[in-house]
Each structure stands twice: as structure tokens, then as C-alpha cells.
N, C-alpha and C. Protein backbone atom coordinates (compact mmCIF):
# COMPACT_ATOMS: atom_id res chain seq x y z
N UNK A 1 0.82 -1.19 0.00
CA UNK A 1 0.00 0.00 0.00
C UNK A 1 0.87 1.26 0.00
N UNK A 2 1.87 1.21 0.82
CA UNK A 2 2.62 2.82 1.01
C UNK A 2 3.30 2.55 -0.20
N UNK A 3 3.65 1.92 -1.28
CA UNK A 3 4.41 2.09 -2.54
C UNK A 3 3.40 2.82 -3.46
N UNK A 4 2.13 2.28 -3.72
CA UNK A 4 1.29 2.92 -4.23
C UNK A 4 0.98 4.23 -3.81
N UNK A 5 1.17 4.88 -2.78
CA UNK A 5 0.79 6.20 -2.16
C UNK A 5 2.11 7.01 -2.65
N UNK A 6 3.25 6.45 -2.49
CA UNK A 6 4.29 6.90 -2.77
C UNK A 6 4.64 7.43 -4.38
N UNK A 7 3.96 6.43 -5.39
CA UNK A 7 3.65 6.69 -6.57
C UNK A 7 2.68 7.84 -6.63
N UNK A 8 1.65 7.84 -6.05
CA UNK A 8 0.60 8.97 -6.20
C UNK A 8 1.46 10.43 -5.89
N UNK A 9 2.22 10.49 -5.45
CA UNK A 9 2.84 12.00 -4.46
C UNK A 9 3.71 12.01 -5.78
N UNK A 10 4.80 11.02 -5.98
CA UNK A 10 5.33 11.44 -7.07
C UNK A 10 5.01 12.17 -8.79
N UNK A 11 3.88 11.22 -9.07
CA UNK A 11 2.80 12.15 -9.81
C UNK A 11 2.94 13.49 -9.57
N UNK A 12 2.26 13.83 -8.43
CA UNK A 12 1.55 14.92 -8.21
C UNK A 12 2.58 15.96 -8.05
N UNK A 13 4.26 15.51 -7.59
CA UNK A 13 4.85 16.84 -7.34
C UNK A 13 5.56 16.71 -9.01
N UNK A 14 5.67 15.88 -10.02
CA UNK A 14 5.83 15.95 -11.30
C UNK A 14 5.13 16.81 -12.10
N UNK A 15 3.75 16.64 -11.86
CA UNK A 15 3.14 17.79 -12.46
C UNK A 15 2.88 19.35 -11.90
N UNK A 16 3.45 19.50 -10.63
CA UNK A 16 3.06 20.83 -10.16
C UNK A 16 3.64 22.10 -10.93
N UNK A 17 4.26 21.95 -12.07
CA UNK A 17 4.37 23.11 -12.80
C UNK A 17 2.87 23.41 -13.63
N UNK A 18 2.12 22.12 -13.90
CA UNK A 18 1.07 22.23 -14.18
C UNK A 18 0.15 23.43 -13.62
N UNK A 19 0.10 22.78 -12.16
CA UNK A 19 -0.98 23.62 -11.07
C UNK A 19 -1.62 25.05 -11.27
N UNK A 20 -0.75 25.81 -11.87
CA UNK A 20 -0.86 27.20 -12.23
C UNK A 20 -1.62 27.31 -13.50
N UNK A 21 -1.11 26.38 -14.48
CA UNK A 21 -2.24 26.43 -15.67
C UNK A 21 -3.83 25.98 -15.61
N UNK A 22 -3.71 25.10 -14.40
CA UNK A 22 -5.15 24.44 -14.52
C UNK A 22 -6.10 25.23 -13.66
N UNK A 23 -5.42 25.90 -12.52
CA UNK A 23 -5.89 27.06 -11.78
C UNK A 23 -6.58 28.23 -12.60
N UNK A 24 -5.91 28.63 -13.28
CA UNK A 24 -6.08 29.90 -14.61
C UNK A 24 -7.24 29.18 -15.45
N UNK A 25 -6.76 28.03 -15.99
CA UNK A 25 -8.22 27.42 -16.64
C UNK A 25 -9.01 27.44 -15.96
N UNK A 26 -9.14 26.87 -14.93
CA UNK A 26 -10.77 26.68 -14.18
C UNK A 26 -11.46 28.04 -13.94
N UNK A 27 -10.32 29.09 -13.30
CA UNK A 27 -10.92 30.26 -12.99
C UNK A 27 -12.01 30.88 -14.33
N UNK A 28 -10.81 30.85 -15.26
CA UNK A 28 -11.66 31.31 -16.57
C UNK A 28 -13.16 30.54 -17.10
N UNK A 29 -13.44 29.22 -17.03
CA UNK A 29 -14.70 28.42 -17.31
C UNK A 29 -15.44 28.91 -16.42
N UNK A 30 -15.33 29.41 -14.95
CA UNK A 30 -16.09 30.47 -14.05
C UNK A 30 -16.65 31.40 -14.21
N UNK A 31 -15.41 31.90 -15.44
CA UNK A 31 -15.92 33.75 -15.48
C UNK A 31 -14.88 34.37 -14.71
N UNK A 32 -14.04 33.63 -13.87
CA UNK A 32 -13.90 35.18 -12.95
C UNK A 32 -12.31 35.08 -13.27
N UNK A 33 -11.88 36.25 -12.97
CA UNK A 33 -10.39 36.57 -12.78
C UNK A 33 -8.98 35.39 -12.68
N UNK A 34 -7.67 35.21 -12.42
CA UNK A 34 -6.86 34.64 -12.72
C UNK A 34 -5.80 35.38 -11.82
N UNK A 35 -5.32 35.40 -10.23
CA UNK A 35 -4.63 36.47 -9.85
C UNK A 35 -3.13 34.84 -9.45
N UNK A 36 -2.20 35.79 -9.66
CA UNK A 36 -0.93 35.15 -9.54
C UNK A 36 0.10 35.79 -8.74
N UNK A 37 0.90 35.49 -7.97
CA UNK A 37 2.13 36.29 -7.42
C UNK A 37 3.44 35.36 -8.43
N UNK A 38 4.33 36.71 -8.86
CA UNK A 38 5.27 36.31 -9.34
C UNK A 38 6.16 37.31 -9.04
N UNK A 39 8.13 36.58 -8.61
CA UNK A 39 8.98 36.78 -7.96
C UNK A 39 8.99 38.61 -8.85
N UNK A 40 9.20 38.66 -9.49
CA UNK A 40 9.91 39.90 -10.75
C UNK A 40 8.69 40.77 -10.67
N UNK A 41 7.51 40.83 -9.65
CA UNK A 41 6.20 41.85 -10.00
C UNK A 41 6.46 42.62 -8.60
N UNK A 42 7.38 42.47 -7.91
CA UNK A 42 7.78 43.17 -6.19
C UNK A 42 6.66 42.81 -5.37
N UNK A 43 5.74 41.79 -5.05
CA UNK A 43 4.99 41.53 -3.70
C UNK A 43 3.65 41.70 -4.72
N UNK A 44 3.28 42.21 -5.60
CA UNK A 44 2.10 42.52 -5.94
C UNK A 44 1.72 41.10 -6.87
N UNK A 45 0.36 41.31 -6.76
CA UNK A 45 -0.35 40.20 -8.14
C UNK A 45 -0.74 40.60 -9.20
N UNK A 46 -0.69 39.72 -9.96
CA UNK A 46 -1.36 39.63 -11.51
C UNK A 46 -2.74 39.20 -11.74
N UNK A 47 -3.37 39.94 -12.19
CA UNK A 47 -4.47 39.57 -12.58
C UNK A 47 -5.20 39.62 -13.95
N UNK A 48 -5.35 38.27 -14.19
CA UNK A 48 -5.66 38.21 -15.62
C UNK A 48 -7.07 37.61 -16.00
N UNK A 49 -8.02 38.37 -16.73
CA UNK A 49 -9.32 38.38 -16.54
C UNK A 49 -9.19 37.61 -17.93
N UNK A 50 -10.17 36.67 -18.32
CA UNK A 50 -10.52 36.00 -19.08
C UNK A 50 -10.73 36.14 -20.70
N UNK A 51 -11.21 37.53 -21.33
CA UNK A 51 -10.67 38.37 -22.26
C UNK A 51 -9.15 38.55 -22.37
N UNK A 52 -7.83 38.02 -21.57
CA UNK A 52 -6.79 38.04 -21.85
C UNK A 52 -6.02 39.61 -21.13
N UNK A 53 -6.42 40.72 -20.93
CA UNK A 53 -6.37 42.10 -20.55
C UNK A 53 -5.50 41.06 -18.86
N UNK A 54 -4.63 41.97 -18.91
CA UNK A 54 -3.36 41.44 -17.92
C UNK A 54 -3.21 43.14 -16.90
N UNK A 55 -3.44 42.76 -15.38
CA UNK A 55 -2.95 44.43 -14.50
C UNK A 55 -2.06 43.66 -13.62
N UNK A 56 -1.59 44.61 -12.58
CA UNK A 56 -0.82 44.40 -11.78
C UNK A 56 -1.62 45.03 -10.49
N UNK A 57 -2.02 44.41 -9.22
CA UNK A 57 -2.74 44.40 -8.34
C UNK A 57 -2.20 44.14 -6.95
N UNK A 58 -2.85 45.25 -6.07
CA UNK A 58 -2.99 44.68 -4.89
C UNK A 58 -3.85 43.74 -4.38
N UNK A 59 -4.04 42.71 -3.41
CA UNK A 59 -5.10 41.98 -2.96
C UNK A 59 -5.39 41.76 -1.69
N UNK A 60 -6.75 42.12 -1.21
CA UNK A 60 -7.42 41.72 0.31
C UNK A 60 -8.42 40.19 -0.12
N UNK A 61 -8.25 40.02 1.05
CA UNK A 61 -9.00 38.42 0.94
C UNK A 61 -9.90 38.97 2.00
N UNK A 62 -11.24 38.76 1.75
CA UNK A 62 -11.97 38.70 3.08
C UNK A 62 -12.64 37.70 3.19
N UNK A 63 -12.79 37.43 4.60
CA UNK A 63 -13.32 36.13 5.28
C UNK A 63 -14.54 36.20 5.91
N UNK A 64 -14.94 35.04 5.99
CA UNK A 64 -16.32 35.18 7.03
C UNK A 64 -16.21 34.97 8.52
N UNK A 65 -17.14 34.46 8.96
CA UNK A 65 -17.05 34.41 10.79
C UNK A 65 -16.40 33.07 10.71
N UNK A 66 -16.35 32.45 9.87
CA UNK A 66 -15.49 31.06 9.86
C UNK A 66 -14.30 30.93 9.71
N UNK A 67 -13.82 32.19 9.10
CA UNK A 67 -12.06 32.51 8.68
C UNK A 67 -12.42 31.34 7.27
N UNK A 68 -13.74 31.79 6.39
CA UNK A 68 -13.84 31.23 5.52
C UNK A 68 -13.49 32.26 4.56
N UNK A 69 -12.33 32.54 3.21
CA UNK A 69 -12.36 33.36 2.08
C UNK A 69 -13.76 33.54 1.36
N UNK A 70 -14.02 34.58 1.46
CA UNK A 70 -15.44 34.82 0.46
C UNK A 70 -15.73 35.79 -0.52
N UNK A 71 -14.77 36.33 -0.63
CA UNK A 71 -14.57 38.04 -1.66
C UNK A 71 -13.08 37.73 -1.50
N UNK A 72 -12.72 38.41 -2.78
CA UNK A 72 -10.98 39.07 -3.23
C UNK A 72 -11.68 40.39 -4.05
N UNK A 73 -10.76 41.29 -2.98
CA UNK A 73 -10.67 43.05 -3.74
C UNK A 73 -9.32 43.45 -4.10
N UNK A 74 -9.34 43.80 -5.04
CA UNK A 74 -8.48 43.91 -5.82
C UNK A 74 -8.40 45.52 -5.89
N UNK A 75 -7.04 46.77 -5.95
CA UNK A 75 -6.90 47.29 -6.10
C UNK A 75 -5.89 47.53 -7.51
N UNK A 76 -6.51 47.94 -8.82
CA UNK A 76 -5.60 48.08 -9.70
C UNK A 76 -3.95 49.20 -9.72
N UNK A 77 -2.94 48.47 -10.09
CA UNK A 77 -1.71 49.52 -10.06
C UNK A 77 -1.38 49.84 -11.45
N UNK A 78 -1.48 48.75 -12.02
CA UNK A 78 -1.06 49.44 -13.41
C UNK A 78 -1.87 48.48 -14.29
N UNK A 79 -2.37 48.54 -15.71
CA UNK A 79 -2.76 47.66 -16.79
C UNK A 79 -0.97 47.47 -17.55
N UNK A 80 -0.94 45.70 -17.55
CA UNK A 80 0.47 45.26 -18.39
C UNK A 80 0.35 45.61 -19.72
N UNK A 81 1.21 45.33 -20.27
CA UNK A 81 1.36 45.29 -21.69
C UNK A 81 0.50 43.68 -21.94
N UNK A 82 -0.38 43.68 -23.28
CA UNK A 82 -0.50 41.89 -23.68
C UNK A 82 1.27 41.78 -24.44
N UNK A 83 0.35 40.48 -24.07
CA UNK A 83 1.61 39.38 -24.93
C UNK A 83 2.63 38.73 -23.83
């Protein structure tokens, strides 16, 4: 049994360059936004809305009485260049 589990993890950390694309896909079949942190953007996120239109963002997460996420507000800093 733990060889088989051991196979499953390996999978899964093989594909984690994946993770980010399938994240972005799903968001988009939603409708909603696509926000990313990347090292070279200084602390801020990316947010990329489904029309392709790319900004650079601040982000609040707010929670409920559960410390459940239920809203992301987004403050725009700049619109990127496409491509």
C-alpha cells in the first residue's frame, strides 16, 4: 500500500508546474479573474481576466465568521502590456 501512495505524491509533485495552468483554466470556465504572485512583479499580483487584458494588483481576501475566504478586492496599479 505505502508504494502505491508513494507513486501517487510522485505524480503529483511531477506535475506541479502544471498547477498554475489548470488554476487559470478553471478560474476562466467560471468567469472570474486569474490572480498570480510572481517573484519579478515586487509583492504585488497579476491579474488576468478571461478576455486576456493582464494588470498588476494589490489583494485583500476577506473572510467570514469562519475565517472562511469569500470576496478578493483587488486594487488596480497598473494595466500590463498583452503578450
Amino acid at each position: 500500500m505505502e508504494e502505491k501512495q508513494t507513486w501517487i505524491v510522485d505524480r503529483l509533485l511531477q506535475n506541479m508546474d502544471k498547477m498554475h495552468e489548470l488554476g487559470r483554466q478553471r478560474a476562466f470556465e467560471l468567469g472570474n479573474p486569474f490572480y498570480a504572485q510572481f517573484e519579478e512583479d515586487g509583492g504585488y499580483y497579476r491579474k488576468e481576466m478571461p478576455s486576456g487584458e493582464k494588470y498588476l494588483v494589490t489583494v485583500e481576501i476577506i473572510f467570514d465568521e469562519h475565517d472562511m475566504p469569500v470576496e478578493i478586492k483587488d486594487t488596480i496599479i497598473k494595466k500590463l502590456a498583452d503578450g
